[in-house]
N, C-alpha and C. Protein backbone atom coordinates (compact mmCIF):
# COMPACT_ATOMS: atom_id res chain seq x y z
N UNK A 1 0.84 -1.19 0.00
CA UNK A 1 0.00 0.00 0.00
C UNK A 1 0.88 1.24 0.00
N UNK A 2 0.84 2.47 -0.89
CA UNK A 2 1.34 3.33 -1.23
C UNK A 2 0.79 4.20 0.14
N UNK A 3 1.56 5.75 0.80
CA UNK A 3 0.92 6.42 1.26
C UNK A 3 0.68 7.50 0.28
N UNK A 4 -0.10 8.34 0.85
CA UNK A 4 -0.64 9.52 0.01
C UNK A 4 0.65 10.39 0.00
N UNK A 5 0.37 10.97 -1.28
CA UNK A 5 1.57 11.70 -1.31
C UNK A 5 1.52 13.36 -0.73
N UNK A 6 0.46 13.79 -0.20
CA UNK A 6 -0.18 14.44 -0.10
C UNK A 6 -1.52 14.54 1.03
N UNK A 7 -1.73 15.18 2.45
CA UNK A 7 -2.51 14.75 3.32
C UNK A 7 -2.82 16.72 3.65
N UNK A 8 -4.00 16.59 3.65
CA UNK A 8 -4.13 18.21 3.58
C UNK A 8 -5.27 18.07 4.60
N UNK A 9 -5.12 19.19 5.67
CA UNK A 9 -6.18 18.80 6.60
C UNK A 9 -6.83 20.54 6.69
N UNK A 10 -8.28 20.26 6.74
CA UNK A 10 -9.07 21.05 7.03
C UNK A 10 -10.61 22.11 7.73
N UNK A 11 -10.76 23.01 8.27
CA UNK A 11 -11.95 22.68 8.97
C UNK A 11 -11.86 24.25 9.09
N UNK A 12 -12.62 24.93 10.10
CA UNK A 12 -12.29 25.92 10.62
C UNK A 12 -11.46 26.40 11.24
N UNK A 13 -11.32 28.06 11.33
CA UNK A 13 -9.87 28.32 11.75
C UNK A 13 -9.97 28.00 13.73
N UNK A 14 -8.74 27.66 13.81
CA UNK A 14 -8.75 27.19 15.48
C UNK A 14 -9.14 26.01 15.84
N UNK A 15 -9.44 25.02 14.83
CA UNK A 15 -9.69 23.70 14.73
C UNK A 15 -8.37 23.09 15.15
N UNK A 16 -7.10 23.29 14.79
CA UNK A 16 -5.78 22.90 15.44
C UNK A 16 -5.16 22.18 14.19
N UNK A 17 -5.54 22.72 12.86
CA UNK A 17 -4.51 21.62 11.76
C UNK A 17 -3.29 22.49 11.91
N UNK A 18 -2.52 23.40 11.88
CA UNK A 18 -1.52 23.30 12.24
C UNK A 18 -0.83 22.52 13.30
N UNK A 19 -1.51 22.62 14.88
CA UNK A 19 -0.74 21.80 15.59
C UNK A 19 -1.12 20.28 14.68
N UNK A 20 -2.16 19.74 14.24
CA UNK A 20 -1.99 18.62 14.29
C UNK A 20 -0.86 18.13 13.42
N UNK A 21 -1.20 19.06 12.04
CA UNK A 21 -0.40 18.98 11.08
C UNK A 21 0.82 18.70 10.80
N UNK A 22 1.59 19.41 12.28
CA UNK A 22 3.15 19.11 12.48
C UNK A 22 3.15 18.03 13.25
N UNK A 23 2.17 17.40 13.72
CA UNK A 23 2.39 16.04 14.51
C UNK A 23 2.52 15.03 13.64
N UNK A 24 1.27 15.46 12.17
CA UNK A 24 1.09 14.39 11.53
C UNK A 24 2.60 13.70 10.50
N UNK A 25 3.21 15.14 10.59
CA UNK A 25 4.36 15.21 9.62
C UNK A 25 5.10 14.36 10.20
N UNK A 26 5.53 15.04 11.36
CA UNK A 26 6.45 13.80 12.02
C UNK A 26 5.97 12.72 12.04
N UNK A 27 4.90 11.73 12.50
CA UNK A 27 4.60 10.37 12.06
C UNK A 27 4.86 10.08 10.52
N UNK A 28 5.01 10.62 9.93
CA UNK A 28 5.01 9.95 8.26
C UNK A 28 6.49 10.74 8.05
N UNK A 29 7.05 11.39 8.61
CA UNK A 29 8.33 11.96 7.71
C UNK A 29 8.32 12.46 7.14
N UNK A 30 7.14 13.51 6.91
CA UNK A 30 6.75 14.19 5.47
C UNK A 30 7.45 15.41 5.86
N UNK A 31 7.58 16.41 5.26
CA UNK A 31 7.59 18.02 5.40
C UNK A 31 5.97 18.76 5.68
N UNK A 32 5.88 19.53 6.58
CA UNK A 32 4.78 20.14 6.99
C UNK A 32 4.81 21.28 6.21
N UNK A 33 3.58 22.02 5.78
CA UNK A 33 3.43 23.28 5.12
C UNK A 33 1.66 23.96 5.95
N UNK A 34 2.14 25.49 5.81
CA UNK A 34 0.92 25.60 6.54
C UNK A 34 0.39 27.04 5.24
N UNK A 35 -0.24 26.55 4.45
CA UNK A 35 -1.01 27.42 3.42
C UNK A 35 -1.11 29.17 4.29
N UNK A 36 -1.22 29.67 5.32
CA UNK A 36 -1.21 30.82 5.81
C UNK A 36 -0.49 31.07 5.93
N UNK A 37 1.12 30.63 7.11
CA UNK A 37 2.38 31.02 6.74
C UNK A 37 3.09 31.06 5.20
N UNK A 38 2.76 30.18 4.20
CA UNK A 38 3.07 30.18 2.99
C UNK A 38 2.52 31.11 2.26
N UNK A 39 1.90 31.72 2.35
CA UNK A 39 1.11 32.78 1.95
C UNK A 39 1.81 34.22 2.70
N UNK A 40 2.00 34.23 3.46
CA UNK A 40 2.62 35.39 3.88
C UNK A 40 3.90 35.54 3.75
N UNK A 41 4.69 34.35 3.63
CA UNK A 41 6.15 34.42 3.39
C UNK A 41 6.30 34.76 2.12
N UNK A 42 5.08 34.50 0.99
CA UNK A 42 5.02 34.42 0.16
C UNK A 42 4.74 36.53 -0.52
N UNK A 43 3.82 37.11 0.08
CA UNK A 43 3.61 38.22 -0.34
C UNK A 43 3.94 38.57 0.83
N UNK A 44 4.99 38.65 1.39
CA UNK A 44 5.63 39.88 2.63
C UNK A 44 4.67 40.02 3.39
N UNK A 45 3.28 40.00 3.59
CA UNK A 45 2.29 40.74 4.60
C UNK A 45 2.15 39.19 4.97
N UNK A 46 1.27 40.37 6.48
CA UNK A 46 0.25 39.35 7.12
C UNK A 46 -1.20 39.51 5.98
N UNK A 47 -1.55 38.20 6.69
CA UNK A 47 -2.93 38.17 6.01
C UNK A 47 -3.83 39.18 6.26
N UNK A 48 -4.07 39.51 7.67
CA UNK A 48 -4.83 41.00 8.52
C UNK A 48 -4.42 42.03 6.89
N UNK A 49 -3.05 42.44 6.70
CA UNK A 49 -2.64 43.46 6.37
C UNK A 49 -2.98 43.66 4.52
N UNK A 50 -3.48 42.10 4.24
CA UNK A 50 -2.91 41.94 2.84
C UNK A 50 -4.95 41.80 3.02
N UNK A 51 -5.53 41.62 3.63
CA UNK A 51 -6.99 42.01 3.19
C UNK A 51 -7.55 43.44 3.33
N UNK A 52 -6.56 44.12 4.50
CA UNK A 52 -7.07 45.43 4.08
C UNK A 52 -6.71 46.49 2.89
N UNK A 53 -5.91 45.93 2.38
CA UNK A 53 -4.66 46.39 0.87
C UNK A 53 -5.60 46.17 0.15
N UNK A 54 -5.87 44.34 -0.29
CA UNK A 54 -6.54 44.19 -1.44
C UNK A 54 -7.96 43.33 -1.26
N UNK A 55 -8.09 43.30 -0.11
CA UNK A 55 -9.79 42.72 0.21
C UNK A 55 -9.23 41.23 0.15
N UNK A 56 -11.04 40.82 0.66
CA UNK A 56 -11.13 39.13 0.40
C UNK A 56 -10.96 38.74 -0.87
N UNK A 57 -11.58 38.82 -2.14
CA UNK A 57 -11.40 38.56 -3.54
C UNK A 57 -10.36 37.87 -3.66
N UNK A 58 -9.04 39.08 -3.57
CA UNK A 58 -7.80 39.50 -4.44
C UNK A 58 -7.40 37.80 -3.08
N UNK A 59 -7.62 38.15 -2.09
CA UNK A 59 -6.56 37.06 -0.85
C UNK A 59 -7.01 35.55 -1.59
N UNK A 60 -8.19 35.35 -1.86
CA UNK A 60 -8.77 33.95 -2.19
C UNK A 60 -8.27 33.54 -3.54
N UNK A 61 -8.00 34.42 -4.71
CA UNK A 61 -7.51 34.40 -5.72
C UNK A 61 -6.03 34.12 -5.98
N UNK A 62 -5.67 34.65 -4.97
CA UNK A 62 -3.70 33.97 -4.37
C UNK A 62 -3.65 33.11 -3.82
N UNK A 63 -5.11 32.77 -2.66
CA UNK A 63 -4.43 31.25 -2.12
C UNK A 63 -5.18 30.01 -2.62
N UNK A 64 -5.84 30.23 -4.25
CA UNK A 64 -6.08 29.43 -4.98
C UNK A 64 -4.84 28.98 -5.69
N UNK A 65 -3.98 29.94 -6.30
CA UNK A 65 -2.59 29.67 -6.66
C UNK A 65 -1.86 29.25 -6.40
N UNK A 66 -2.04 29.44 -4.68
CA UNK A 66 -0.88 28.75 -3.74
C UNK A 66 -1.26 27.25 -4.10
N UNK A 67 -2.70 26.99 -3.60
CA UNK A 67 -2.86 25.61 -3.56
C UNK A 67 -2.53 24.84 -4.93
N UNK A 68 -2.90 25.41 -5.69
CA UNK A 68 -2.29 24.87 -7.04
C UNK A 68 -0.96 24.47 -6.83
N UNK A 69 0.18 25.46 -6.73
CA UNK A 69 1.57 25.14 -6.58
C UNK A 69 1.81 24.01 -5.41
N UNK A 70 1.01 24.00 -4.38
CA UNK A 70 1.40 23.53 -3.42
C UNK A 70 0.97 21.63 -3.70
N UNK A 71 -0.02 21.73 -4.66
CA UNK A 71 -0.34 20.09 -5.29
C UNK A 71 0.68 19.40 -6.06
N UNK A 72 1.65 20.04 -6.22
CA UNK A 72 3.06 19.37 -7.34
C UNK A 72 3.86 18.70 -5.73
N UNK A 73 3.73 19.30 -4.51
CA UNK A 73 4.55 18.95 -3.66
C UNK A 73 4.20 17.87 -3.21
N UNK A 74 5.33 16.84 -2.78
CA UNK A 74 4.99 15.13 -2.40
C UNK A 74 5.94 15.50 -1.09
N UNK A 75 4.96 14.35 -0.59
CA UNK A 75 5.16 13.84 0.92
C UNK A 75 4.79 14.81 1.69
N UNK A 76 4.43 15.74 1.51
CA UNK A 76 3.65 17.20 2.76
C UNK A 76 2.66 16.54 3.10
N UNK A 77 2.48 17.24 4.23
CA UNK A 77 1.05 17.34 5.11
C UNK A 77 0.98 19.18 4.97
N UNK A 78 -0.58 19.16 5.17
CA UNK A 78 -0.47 20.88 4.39
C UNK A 78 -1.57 21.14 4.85
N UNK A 79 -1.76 22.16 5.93
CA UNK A 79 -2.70 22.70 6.86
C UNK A 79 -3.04 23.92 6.04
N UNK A 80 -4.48 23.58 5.47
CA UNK A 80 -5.23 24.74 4.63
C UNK A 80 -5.68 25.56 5.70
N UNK A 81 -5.85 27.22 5.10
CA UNK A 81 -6.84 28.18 5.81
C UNK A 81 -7.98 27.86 5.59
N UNK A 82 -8.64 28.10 6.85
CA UNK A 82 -10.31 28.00 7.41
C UNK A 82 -11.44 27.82 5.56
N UNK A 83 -11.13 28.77 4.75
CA UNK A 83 -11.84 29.01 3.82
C UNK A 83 -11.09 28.17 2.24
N UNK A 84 -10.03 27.97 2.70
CA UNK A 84 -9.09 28.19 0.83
C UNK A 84 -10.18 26.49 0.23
N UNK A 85 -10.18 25.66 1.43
CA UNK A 85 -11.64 24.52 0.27
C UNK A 85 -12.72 25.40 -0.38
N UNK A 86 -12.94 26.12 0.04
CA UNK A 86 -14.03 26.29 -0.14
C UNK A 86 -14.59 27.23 -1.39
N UNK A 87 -13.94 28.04 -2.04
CA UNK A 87 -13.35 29.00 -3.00
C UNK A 87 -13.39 27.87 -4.48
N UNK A 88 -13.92 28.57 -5.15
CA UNK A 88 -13.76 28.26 -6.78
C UNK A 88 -13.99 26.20 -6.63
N UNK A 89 -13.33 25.81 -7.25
CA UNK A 89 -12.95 23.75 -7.38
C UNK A 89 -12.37 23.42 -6.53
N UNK A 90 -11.34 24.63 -5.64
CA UNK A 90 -10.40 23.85 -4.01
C UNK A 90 -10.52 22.62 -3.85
N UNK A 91 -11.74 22.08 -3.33
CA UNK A 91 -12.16 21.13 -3.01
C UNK A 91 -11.66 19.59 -3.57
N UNK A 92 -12.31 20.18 -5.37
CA UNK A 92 -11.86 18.64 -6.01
C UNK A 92 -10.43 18.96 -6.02
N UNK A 93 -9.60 19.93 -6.18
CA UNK A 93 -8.37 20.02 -6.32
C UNK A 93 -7.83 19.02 -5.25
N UNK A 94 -8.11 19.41 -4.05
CA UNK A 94 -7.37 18.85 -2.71
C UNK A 94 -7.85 17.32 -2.99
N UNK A 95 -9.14 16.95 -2.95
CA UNK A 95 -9.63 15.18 -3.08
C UNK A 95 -8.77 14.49 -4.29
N UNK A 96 -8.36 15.22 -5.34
CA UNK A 96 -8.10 14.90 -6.26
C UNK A 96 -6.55 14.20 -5.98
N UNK A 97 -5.92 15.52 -5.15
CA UNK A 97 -4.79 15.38 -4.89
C UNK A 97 -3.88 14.93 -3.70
N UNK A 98 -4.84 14.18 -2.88
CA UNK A 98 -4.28 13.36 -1.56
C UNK A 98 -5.42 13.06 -0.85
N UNK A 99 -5.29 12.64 0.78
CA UNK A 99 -6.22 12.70 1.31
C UNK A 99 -6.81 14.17 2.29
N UNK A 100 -7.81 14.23 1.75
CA UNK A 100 -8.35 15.24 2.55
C UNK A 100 -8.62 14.80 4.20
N UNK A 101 -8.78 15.56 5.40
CA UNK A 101 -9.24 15.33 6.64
C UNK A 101 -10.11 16.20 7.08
N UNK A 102 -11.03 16.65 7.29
CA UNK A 102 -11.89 17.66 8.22
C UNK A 102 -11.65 17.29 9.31
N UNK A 103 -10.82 18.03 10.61
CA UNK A 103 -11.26 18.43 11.61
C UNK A 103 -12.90 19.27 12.33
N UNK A 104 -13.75 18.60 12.64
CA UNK A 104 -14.44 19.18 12.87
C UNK A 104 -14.54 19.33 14.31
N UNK A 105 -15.20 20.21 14.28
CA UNK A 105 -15.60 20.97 16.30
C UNK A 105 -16.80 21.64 16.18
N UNK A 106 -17.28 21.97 17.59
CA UNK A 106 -18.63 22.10 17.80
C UNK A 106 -18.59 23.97 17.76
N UNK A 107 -19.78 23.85 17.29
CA UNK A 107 -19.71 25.60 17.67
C UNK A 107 -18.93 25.75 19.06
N UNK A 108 -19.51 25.65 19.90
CA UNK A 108 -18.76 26.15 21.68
C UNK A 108 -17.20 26.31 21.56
N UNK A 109 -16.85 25.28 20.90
CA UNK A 109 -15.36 24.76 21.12
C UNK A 109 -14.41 25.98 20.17
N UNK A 110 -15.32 25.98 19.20
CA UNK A 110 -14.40 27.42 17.84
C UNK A 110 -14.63 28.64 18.71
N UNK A 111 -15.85 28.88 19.39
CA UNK A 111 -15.67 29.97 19.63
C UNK A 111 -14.58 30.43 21.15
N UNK A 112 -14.86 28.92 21.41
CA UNK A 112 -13.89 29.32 22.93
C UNK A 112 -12.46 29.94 22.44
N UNK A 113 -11.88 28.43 21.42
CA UNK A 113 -10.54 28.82 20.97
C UNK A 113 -10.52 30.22 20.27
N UNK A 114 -11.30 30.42 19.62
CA UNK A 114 -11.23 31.51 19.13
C UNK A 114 -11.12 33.04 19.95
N UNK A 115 -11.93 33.24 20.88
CA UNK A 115 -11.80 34.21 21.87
C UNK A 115 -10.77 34.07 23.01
N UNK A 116 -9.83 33.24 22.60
CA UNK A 116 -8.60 32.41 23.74
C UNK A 116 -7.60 32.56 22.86
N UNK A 117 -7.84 32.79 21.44
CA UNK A 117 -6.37 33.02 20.30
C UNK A 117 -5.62 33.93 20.70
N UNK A 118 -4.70 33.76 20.30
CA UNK A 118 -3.25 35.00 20.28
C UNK A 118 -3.38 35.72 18.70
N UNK A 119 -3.91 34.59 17.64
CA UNK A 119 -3.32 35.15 16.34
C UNK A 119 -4.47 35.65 16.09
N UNK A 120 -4.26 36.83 14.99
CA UNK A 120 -5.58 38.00 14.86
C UNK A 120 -5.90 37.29 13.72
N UNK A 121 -7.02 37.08 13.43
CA UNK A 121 -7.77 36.56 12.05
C UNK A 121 -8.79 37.87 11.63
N UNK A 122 -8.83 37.98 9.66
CA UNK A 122 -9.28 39.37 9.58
C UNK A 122 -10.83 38.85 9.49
N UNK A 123 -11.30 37.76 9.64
CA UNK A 123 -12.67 38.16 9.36
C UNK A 123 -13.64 38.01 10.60
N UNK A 124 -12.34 38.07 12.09
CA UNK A 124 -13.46 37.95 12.94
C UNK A 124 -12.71 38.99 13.58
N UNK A 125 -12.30 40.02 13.53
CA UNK A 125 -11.43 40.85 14.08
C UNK A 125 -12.50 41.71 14.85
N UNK A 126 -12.48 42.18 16.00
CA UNK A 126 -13.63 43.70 16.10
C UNK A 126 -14.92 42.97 16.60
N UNK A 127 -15.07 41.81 16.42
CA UNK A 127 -16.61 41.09 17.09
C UNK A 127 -16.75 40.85 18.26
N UNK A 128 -17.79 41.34 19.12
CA UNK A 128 -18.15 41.10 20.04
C UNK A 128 -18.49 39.80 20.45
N UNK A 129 -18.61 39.34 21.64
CA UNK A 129 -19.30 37.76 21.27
C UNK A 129 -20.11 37.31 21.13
N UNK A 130 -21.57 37.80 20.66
CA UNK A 130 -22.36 37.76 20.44
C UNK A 130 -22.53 37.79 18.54
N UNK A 131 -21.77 38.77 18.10
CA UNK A 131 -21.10 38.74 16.43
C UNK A 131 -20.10 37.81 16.43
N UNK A 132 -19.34 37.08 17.08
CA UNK A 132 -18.53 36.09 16.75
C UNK A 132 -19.04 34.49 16.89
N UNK A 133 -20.29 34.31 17.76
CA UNK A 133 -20.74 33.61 17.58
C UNK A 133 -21.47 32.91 16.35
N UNK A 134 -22.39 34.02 16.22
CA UNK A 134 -23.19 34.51 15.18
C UNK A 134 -21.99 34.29 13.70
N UNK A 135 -21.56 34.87 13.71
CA UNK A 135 -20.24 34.77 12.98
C UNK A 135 -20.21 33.19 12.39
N UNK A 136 -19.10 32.43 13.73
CA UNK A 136 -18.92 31.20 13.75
C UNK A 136 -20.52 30.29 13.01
N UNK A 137 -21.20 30.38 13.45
CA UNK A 137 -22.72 29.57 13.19
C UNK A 137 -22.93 29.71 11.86
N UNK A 138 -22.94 31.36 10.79
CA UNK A 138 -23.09 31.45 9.68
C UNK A 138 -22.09 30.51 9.05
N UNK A 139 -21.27 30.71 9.15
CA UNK A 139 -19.88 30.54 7.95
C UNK A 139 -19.52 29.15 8.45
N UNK A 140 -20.21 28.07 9.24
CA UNK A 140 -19.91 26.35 9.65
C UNK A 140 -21.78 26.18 8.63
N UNK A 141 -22.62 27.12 8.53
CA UNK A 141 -23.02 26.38 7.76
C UNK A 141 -23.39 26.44 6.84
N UNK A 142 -22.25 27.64 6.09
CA UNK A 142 -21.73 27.60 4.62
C UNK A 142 -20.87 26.74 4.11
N UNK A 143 -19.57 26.39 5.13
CA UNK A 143 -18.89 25.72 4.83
C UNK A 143 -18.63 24.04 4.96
N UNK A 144 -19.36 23.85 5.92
CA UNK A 144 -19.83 22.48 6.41
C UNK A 144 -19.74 21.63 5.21
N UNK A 145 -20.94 21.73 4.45
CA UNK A 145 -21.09 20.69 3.13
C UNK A 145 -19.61 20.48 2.10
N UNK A 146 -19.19 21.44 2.04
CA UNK A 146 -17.80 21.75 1.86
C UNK A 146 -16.74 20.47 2.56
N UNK A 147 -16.26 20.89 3.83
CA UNK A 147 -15.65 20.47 4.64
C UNK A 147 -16.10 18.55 5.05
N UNK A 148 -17.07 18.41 5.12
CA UNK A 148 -18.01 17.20 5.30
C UNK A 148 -17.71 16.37 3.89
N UNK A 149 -16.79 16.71 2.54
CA UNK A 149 -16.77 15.94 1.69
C UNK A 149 -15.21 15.79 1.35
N UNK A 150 -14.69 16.02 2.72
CA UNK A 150 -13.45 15.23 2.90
C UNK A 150 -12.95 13.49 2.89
N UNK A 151 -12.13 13.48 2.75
CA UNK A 151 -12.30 11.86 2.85
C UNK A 151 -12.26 11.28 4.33
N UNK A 152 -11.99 11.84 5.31
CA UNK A 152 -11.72 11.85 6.64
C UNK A 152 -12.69 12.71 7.48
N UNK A 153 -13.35 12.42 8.30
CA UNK A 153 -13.85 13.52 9.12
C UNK A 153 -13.55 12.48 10.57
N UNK A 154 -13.38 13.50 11.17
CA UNK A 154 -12.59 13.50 12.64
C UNK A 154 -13.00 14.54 13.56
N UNK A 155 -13.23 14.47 14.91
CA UNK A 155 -13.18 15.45 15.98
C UNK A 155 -12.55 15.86 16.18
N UNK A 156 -12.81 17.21 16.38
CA UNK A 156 -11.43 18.03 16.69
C UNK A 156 -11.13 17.81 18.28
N UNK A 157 -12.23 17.70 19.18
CA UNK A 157 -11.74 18.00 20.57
C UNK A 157 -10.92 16.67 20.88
N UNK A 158 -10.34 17.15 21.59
CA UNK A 158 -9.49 16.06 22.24
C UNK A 158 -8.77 14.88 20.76
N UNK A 159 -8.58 15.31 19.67
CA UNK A 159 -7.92 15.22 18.69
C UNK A 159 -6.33 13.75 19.25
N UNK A 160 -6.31 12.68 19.05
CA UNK A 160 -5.10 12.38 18.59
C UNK A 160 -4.65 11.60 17.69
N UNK A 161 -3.17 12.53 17.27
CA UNK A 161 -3.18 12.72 15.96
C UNK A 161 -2.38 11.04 15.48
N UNK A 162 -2.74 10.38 16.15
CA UNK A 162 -1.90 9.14 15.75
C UNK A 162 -3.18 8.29 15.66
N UNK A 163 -4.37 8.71 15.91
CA UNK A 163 -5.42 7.94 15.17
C UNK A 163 -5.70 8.55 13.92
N UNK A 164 -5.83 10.01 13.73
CA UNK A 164 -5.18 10.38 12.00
C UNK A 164 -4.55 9.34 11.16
N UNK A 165 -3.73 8.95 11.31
CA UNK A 165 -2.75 8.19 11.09
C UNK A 165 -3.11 6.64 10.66
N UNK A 166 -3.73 6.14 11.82
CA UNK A 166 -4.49 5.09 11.53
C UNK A 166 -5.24 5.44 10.19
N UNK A 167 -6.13 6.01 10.27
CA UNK A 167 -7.24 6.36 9.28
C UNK A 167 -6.90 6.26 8.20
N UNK A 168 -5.51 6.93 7.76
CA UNK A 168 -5.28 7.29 6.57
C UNK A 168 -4.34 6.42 6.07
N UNK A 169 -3.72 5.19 6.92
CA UNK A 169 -3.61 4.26 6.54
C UNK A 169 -4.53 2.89 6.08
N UNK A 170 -5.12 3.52 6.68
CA UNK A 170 -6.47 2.25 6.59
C UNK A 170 -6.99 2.31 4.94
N UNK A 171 -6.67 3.75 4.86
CA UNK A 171 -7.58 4.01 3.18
C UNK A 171 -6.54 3.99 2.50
N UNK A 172 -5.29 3.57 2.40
CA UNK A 172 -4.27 3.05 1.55
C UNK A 172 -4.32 1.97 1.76
């Protein structure tokens, strides 16, 4: 059985695919990539800085590109932003091109982490918690159907990442 050459995990932001992501790397030996840091290393800004420059549009339209470039790369594990499935074909791109994972979590749990973050995200920036809730609830069930046609769906809480692992051996 071949592994994937390619394991891209996704869900909402604060779901934990970065941490998991670098766990998952190390179990397989892969190289980790995290589509948001790659993106910023990539155009000098933060993301905050590079949506108030050129909006949402112009940001989704670059990290469609990214993901493109980033599908030639073998053996990564590659922690997408909250939204980049969800934009234009993303989707079949990523299924097409390894295994997908959804992390999923419960409303309570995004919003806890979320109001417990250090890192500023631009589209919940300024919300009260009552708008970040609200927030969170709209955009899980825009993106849900999305996210839900991963090849993997998994809990996020209490997450470990060496049953990932299992899983995605199991489907090789």
């Amino acid at each position: 059985m071949a592994l994937p050459e390619r394991i891209f995990l996704m869900g909402f932001f604060g779901c934990g695919k970065t941490t998991h992501g670098k766990k998952m790397a190390t179990l397989y030996g892969y190289r980790f990539l995290d589509m948001d840091w790659l993106f910023m290393e990539r155009h000098q800004t933060s993301i905050l800085d590079f949506f108030k420059t050129h909006g949402e549009a112009e940001f989704r339209e670059k990290e469609y590109a990214l993901l493109k470039e980033v599908c030639s790369e073998k053996q990564v594990v590659i922690a997408l932003g909250g939204g980049t499935p969800c934009y234009k074909n993303a989707i079949d791109l990523i299924r097409q091109n390894g295994v997908s994972i959804y992390i999923k979590m419960s409303e309570t749990s995004i919003f806890k982490r979320l109001k417990n973050s250090k890192n500023i995200r631009p589209l919940v920036l300024g919300k009260n918690d009552d708008e970040l809730k609200q927030f969170i609830e709209d955009t899980l069930k825009e993106r849900s159907p999305v996210y839900e046609s991963a090849h993997i769906i998994t809990k996020g809480e209490d997450l470990d990442t060496r049953n990932l692992k299992i899983a995605i051996d199991y489907l090789n």
